[in-house]
C-alpha atoms as a PDB file:
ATOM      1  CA  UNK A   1      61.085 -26.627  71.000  1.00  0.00           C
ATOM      2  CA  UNK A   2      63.086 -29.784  71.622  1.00  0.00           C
ATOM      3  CA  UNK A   3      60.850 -32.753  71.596  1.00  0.00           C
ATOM      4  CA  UNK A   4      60.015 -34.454  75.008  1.00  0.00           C
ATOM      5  CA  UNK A   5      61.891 -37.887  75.335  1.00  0.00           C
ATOM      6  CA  UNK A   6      59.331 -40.707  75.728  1.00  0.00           C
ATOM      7  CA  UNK A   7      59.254 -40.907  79.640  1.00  0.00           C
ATOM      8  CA  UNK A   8      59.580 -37.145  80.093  1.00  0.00           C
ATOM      9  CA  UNK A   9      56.017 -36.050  79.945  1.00  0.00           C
ATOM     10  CA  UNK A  10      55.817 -32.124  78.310  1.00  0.00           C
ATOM     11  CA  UNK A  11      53.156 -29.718  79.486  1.00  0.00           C
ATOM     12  CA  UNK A  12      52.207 -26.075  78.027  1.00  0.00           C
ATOM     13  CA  UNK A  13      51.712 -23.307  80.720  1.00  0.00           C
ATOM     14  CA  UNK A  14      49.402 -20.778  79.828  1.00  0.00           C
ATOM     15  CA  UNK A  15      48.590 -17.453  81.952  1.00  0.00           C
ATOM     16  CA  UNK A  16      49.089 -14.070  81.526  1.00  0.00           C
ATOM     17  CA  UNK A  17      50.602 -13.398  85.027  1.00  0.00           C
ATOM     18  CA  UNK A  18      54.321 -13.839  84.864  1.00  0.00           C
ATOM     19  CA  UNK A  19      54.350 -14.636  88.632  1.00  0.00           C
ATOM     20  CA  UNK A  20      52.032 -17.609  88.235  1.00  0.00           C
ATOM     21  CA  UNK A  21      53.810 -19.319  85.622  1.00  0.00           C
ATOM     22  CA  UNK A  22      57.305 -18.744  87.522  1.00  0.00           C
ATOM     23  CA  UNK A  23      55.443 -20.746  90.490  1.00  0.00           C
ATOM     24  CA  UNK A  24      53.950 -23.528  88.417  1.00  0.00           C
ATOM     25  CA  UNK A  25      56.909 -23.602  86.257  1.00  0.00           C
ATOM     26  CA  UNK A  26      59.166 -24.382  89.308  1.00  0.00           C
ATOM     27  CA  UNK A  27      57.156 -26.541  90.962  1.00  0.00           C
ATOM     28  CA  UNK A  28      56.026 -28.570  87.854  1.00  0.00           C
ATOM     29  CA  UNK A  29      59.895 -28.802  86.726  1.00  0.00           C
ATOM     30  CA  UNK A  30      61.000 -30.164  89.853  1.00  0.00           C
ATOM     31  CA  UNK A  31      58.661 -32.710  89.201  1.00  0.00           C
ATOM     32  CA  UNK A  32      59.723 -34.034  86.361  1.00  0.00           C
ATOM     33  CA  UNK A  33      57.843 -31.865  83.459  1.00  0.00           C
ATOM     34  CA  UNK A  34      59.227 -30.364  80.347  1.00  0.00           C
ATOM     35  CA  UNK A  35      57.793 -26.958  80.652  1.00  0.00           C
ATOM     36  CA  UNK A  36      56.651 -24.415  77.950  1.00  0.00           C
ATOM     37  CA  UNK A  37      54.761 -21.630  78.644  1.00  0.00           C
ATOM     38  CA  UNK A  38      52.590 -18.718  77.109  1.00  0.00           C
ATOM     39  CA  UNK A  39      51.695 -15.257  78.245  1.00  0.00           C
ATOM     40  CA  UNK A  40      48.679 -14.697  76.497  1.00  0.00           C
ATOM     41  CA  UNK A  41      45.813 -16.977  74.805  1.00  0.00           C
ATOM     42  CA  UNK A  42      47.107 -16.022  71.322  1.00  0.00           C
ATOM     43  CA  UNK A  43      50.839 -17.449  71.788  1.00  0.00           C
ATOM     44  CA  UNK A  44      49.305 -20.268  73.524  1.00  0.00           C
ATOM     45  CA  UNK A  45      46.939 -20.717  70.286  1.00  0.00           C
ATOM     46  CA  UNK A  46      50.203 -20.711  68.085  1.00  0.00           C
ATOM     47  CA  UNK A  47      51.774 -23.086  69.928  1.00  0.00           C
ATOM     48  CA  UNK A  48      49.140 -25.821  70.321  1.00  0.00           C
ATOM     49  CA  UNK A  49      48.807 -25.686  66.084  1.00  0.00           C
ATOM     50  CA  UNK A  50      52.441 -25.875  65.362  1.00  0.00           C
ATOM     51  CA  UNK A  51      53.693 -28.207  68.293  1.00  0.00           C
ATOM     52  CA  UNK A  52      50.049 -29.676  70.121  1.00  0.00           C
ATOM     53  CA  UNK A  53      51.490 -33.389  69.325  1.00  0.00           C
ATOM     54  CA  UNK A  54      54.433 -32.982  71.852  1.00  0.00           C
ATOM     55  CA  UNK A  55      52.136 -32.166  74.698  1.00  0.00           C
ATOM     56  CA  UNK A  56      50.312 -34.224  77.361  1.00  0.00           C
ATOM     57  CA  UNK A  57      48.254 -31.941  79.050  1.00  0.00           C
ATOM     58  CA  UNK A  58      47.920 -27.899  78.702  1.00  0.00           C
ATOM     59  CA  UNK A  59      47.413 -25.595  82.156  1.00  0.00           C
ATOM     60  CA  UNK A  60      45.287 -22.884  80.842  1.00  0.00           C
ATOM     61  CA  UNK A  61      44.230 -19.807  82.697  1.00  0.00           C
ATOM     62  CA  UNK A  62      40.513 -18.910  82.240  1.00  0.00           C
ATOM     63  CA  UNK A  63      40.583 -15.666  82.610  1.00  0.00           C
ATOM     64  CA  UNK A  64      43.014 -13.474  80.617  1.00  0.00           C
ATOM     65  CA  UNK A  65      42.786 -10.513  78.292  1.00  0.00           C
ATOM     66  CA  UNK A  66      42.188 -10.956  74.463  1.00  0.00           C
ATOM     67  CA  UNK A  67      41.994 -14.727  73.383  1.00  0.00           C
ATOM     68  CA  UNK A  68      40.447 -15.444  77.039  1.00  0.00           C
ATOM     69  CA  UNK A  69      41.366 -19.474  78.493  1.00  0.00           C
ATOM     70  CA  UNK A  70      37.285 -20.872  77.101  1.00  0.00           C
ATOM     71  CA  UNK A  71      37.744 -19.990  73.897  1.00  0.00           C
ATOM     72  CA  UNK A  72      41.482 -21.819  73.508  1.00  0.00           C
ATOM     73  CA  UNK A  73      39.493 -24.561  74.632  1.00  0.00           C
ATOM     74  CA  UNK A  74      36.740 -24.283  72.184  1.00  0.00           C
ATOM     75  CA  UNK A  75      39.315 -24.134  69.539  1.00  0.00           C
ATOM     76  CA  UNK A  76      41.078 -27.105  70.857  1.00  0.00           C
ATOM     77  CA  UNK A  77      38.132 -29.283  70.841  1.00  0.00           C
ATOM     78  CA  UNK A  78      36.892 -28.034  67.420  1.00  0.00           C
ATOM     79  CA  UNK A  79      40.475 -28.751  65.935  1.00  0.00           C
ATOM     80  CA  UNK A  80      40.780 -32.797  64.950  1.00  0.00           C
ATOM     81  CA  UNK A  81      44.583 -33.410  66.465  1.00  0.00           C
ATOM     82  CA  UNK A  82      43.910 -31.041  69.586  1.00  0.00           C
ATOM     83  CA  UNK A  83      40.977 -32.219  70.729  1.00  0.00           C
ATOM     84  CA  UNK A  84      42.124 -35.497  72.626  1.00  0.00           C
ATOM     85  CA  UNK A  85      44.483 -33.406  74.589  1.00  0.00           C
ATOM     86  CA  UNK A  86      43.682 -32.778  77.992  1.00  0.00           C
ATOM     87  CA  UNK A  87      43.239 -29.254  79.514  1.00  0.00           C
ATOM     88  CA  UNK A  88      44.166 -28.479  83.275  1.00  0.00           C
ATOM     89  CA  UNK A  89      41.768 -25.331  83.450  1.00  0.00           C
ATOM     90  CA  UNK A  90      43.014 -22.753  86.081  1.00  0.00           C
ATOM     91  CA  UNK A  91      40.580 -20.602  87.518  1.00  0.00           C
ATOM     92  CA  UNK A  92      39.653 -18.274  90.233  1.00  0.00           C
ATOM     93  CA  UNK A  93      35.971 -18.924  89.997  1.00  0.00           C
ATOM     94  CA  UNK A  94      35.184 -22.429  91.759  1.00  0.00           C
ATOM     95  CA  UNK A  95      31.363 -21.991  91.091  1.00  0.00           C
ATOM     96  CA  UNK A  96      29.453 -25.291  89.878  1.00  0.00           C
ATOM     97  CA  UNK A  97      28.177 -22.819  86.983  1.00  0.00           C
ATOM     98  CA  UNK A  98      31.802 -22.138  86.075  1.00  0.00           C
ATOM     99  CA  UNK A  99      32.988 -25.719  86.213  1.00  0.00           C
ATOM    100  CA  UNK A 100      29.837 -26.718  84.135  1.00  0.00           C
ATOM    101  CA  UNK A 101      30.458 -23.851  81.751  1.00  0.00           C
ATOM    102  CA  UNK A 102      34.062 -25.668  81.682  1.00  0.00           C
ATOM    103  CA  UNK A 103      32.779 -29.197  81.278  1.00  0.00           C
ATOM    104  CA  UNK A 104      30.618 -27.987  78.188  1.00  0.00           C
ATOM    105  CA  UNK A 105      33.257 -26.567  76.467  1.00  0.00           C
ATOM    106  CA  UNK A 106      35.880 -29.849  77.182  1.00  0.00           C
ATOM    107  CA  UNK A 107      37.641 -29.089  80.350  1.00  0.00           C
ATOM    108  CA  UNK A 108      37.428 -32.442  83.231  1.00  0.00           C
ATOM    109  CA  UNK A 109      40.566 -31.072  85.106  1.00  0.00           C
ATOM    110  CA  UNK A 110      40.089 -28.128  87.190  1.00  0.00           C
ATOM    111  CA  UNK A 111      42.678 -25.944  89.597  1.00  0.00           C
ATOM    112  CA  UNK A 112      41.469 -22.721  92.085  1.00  0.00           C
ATOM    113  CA  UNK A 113      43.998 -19.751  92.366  1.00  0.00           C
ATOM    114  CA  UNK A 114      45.642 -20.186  94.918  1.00  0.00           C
ATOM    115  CA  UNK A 115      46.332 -23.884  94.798  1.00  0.00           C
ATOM    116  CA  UNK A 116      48.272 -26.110  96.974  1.00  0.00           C
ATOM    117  CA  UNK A 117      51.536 -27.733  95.344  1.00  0.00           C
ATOM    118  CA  UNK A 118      50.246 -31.433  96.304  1.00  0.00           C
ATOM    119  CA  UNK A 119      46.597 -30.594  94.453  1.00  0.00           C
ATOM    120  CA  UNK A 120      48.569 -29.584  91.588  1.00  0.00           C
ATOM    121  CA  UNK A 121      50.778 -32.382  90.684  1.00  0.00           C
ATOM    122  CA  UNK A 122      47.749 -34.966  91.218  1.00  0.00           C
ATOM    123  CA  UNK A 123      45.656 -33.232  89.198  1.00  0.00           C
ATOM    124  CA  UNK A 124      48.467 -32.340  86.314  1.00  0.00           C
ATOM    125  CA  UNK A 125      49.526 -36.309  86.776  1.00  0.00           C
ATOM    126  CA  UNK A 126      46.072 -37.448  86.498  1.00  0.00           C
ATOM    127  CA  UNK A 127      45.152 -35.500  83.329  1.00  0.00           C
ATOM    128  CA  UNK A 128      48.710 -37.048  81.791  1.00  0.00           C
ATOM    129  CA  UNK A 129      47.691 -40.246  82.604  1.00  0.00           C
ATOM    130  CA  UNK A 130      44.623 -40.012  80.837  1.00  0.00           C
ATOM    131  CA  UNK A 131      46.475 -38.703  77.823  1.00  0.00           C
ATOM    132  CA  UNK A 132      49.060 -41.492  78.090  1.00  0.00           C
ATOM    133  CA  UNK A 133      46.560 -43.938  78.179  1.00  0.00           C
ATOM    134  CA  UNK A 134      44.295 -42.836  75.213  1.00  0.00           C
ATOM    135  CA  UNK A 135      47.913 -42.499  73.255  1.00  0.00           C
ATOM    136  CA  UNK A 136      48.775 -46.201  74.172  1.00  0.00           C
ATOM    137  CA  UNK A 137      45.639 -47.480  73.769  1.00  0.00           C
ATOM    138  CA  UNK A 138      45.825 -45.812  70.024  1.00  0.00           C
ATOM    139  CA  UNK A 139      48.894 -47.708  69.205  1.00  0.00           C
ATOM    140  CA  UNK A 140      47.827 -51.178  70.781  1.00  0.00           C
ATOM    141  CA  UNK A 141      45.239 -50.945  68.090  1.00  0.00           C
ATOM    142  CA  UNK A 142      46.871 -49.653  65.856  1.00  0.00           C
ATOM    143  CA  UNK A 143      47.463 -53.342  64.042  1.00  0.00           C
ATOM    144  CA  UNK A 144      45.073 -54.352  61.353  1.00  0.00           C
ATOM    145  CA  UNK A 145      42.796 -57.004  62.630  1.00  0.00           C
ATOM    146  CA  UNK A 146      40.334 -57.935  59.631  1.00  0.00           C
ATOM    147  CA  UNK A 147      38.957 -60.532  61.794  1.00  0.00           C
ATOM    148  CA  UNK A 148      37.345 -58.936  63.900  1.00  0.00           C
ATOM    149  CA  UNK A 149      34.546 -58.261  61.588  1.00  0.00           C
ATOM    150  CA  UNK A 150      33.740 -61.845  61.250  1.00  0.00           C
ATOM    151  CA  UNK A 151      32.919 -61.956  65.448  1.00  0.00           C
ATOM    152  CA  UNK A 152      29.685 -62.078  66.448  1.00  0.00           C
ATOM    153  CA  UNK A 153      30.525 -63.398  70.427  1.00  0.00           C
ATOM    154  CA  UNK A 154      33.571 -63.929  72.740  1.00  0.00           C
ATOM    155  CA  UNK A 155      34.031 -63.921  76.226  1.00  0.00           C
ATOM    156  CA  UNK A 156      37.208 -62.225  78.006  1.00  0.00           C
ATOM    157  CA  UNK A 157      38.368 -62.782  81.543  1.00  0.00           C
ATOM    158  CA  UNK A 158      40.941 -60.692  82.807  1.00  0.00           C
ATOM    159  CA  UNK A 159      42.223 -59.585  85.771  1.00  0.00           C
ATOM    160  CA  UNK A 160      45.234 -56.503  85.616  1.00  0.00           C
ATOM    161  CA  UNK A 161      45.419 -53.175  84.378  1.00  0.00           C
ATOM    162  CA  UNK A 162      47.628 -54.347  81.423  1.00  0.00           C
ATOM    163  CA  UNK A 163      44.535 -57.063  80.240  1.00  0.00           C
ATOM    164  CA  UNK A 164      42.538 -53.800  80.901  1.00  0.00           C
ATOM    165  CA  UNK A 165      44.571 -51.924  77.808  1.00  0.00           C
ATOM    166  CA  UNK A 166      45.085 -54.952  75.777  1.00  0.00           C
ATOM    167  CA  UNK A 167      41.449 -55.898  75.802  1.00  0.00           C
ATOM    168  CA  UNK A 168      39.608 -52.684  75.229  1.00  0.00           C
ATOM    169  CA  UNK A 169      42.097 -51.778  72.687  1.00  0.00           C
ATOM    170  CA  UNK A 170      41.264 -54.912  70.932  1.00  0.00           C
ATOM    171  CA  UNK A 171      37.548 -54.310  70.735  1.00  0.00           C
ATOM    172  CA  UNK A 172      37.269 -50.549  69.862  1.00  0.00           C
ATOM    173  CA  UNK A 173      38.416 -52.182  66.639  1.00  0.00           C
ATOM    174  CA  UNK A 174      35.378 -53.186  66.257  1.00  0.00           C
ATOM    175  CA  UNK A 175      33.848 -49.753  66.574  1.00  0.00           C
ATOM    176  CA  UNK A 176      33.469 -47.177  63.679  1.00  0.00           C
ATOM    177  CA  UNK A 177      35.308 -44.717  66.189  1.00  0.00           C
ATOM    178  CA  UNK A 178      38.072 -46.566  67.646  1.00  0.00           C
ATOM    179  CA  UNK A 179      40.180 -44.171  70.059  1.00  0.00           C
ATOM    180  CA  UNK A 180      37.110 -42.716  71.493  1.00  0.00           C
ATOM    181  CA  UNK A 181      35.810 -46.117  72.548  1.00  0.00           C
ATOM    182  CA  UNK A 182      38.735 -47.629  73.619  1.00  0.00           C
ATOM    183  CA  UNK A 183      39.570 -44.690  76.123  1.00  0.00           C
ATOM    184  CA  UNK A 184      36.068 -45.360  77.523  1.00  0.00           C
ATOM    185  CA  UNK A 185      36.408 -48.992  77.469  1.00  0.00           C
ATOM    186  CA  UNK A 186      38.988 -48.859  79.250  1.00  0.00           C
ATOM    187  CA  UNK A 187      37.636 -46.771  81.669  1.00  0.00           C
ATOM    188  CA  UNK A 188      35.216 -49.189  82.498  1.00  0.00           C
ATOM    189  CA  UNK A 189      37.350 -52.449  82.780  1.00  0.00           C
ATOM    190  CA  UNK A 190      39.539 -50.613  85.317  1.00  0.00           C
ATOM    191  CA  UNK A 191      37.042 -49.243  87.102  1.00  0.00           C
ATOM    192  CA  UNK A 192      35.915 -53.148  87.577  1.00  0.00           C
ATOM    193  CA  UNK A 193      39.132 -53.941  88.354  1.00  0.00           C
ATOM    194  CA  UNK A 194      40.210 -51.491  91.597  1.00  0.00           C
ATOM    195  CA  UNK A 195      36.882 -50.419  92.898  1.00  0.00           C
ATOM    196  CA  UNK A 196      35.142 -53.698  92.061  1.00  0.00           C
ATOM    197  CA  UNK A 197      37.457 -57.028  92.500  1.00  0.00           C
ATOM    198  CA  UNK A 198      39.748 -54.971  94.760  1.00  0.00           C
ATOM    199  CA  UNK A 199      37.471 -52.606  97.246  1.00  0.00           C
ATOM    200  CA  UNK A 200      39.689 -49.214  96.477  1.00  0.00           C
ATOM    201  CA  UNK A 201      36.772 -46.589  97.354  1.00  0.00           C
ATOM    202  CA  UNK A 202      36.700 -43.089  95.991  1.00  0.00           C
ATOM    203  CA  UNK A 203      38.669 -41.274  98.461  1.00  0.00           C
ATOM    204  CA  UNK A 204      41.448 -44.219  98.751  1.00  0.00           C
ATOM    205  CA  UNK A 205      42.004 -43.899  95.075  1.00  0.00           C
ATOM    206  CA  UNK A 206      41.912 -40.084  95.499  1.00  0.00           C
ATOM    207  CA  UNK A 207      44.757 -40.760  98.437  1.00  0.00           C
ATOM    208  CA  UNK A 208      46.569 -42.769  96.322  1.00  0.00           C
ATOM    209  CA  UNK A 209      46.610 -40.237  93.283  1.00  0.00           C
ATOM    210  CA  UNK A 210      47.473 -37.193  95.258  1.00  0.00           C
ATOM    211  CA  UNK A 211      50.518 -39.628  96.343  1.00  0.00           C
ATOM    212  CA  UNK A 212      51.738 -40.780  92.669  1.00  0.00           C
ATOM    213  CA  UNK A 213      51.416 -44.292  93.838  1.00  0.00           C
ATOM    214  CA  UNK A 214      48.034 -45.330  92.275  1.00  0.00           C
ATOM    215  CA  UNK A 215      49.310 -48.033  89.933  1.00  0.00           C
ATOM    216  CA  UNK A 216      51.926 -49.161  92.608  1.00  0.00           C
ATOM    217  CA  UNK A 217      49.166 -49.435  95.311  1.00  0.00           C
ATOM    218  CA  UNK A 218      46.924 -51.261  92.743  1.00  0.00           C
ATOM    219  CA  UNK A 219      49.004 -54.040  91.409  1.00  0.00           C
ATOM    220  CA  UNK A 220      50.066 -54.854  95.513  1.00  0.00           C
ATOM    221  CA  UNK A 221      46.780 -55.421  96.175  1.00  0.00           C
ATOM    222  CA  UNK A 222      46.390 -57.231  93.416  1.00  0.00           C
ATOM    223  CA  UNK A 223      49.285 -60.004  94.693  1.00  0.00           C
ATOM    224  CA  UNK A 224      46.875 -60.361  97.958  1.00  0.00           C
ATOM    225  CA  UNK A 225      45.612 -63.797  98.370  1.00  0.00           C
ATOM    226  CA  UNK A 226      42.069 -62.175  98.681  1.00  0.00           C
ATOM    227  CA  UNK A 227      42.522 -60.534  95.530  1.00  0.00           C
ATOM    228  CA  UNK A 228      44.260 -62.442  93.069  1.00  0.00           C
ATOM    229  CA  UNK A 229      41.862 -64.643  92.047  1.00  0.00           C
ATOM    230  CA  UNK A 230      39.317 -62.360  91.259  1.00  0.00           C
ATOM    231  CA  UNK A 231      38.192 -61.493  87.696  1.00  0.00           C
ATOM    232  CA  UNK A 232      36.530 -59.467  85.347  1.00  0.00           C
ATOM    233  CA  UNK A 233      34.490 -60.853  82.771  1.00  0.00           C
ATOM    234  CA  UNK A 234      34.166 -58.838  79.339  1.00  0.00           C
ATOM    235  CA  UNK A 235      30.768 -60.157  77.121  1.00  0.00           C
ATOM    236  CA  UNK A 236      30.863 -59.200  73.250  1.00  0.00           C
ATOM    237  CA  UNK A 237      27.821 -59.448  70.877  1.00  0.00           C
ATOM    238  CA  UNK A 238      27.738 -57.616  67.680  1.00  0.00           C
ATOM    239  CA  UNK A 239      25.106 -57.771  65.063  1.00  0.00           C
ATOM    240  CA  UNK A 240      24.606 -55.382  61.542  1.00  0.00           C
ATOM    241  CA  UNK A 241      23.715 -52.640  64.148  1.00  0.00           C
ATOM    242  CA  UNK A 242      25.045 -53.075  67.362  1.00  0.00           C
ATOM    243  CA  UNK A 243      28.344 -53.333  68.848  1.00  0.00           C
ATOM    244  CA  UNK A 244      27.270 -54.368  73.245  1.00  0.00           C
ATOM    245  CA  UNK A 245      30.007 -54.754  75.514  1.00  0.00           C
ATOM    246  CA  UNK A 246      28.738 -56.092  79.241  1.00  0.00           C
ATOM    247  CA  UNK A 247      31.775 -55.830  82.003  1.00  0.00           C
ATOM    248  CA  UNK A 248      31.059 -57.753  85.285  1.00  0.00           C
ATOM    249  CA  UNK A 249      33.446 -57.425  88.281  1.00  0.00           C
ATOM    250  CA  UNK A 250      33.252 -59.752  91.597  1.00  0.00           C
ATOM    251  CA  UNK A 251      32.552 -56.944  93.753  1.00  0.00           C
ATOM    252  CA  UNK A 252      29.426 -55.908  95.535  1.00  0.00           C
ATOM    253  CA  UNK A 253      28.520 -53.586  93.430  1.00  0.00           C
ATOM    254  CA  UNK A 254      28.671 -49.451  94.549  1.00  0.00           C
ATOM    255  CA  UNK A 255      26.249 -46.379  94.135  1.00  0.00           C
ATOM    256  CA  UNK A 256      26.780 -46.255  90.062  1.00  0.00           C
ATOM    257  CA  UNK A 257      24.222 -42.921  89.812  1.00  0.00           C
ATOM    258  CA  UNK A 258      26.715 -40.523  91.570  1.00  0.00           C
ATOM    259  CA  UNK A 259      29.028 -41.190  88.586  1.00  0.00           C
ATOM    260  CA  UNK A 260      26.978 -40.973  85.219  1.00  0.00           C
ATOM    261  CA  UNK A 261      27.140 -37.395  85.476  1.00  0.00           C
ATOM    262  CA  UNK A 262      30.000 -35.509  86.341  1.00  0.00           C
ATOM    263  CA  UNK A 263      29.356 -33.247  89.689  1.00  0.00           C
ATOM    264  CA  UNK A 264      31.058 -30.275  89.654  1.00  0.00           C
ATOM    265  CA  UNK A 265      31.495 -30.646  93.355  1.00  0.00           C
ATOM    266  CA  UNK A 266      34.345 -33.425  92.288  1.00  0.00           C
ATOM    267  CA  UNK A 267      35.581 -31.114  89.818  1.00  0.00           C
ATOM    268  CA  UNK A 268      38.991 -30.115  91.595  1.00  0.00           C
ATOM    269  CA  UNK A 269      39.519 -33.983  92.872  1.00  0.00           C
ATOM    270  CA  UNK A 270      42.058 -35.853  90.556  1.00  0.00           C
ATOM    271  CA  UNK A 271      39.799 -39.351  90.055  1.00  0.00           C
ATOM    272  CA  UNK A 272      36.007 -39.307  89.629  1.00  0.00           C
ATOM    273  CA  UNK A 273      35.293 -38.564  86.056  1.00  0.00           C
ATOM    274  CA  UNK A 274      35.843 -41.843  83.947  1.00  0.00           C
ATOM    275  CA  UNK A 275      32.128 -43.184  84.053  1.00  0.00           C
ATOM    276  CA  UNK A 276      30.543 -39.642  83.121  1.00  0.00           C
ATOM    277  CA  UNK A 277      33.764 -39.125  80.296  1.00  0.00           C
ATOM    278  CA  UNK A 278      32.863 -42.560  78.716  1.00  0.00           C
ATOM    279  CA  UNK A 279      29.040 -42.276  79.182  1.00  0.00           C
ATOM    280  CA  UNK A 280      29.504 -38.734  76.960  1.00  0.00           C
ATOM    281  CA  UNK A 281      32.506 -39.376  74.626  1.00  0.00           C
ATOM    282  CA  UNK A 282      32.668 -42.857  74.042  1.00  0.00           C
ATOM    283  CA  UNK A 283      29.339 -45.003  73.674  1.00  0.00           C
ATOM    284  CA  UNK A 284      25.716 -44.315  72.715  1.00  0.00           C
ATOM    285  CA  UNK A 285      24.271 -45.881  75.684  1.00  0.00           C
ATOM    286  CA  UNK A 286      25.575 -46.805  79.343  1.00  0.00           C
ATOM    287  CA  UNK A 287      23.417 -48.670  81.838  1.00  0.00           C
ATOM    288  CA  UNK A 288      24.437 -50.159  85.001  1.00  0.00           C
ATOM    289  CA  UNK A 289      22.572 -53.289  86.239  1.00  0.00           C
ATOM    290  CA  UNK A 290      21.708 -55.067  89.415  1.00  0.00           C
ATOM    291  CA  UNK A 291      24.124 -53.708  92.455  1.00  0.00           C
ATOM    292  CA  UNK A 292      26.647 -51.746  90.036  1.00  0.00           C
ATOM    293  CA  UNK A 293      28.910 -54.779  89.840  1.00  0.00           C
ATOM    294  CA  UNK A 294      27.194 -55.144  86.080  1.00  0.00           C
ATOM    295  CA  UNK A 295      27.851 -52.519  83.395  1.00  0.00           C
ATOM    296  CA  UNK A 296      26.703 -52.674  79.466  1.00  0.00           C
ATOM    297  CA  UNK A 297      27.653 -50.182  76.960  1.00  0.00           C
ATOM    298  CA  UNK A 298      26.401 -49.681  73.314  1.00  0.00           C
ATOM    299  CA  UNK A 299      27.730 -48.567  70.028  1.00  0.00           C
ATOM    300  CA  UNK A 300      26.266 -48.155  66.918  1.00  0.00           C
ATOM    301  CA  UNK A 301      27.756 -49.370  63.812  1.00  0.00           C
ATOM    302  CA  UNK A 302      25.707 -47.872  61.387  1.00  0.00           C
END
């Protein structure tokens, strides 16, 4: 398999219905993917542990004879270079048991059979982003920064995405688990960012995700002169024990408890799963204060 170029993101099809990857091949190519597929779990097992690096997201069927769609997943997430990748899981079951079942085992990014072609490519995009993201926010910290052990408190205000990266890839440093922090600090920041200091609600991000303009609708809201000087704040304090990270936006605040767990009911929209990702993968503790506006996560160092 020829490796993807850098802007060409590569996805692996996996179902054993011929007919269904011919559709999602087509439509997935003429949107810019590299495409490779698999028939069958076990081809799509062979793949992922001789080429999984070249991938940014895998579309796997649930439900197919012999190595069945769960348990490539539970390999995936069991395997130390597969796990971060993110799995598209196609199903014909859109039960909250099912998605749950799903969730459990490492899926966030769902499809029904039949889907629509627009519901596709925002979910596929979304679950790239994600894996673009954690990727760059792996390399931004990447550097060694041996001073970061000597911090004990610091104060960051930012205001754009790109602070966003640059910031939380800077303190996961700090953090005996680095990418997995960083992903969900990230999370956080931006989610201070567009649906705190800039109003975007749920289904306005949704709209802007199903139409590939999310970033592009973000930083022109951003140049409003209601919006651009607004800021997020970023606390630090770490002791021996604890690493706390507070993030305060300038919004007025929003109904935080919808989003700490992630409802299955949201499972098949392409935004809505950051908070209840980082509350899970990232920290040991997440509590929201006051109006929502206020957020402060925990690691432990030791």
């Amino acid at each position: 398999m020829t490796t993807p170029t850098r802007t060409q993101p590569a996805l692996l099809l996996v179902d054993d219905e011929p007919f269904n990857l011919e559709i999602l091949s087509e439509h997935l190519t003429d949107a810019g993917y590299r495409i490779e597929t698999a028939e069958d779990g076990e081809n799509a097992w062979a793949t992922l542990t001789r080429a999984g690096d070249q991938f940014d997201a895998v579309l796997l069927d649930r439900m197919m004879p012999g190595l069945n769609g769960m348990e490539v997943l539970r390999r995936m997430q069991a395997h130390p270079q597969l796990s971060g990748l993110p799995v598209v899981l196609q199903t014909a079951i859109g039960s909250a048991d099912g998605v749950r079942e799903g969730m459990e085992a490492g899926a966030y990014y769902y499809l029904t059979k039949p889907f629509e072609r627009e519901m596709l490519l925002a979910i596929v995009a979304a679950a790239v982003a994600q894996h673009r993201a954690r990727r760059a926010l792996k390399q931004a910290g990447a550097h060694p920064l041996d001073g970061l052990a000597l911090l004990g408190n610091a104060n960051f205000e930012l205001a754009t995405l790109d602070d966003a990266q640059r910031v939380a890839a800077l303190l996961a440093r700090m953090a005996p688990h680095p990418d997995r922090v960083a992903i969900g600090l990230s999370e956080l920041i931006v989610n201070a960012i567009e649906h705190g200091n800039l109003g975007v609600g749920y289904e306005e991000k949704r709209d802007m995700m199903q139409g590939g303009k999310w970033r592009e609708e973000i930083e022109s809201r951003q140049r409003r002169s209601e919006f651009s000087e607004k800021r997020v704040q970023v606390r630090v304090k770490r002791d021996d024990r604890t690493l706390t990270i507070e993030v305060e936006d300038e919004g007025s605040g929003f109904d935080w408890q919808r989003y700490l767990n992630f409802d299955p009911a949201r499972a098949f929209d392409p935004n809505g799963r950051g908070i209840s990702m980082a509350r899970v993968m990232s920290f040991d503790t997440l509590e929201y204060r006051g109006q929502g506006n206020i957020v402060v996560a925990t690691v432990l160092l030791s």
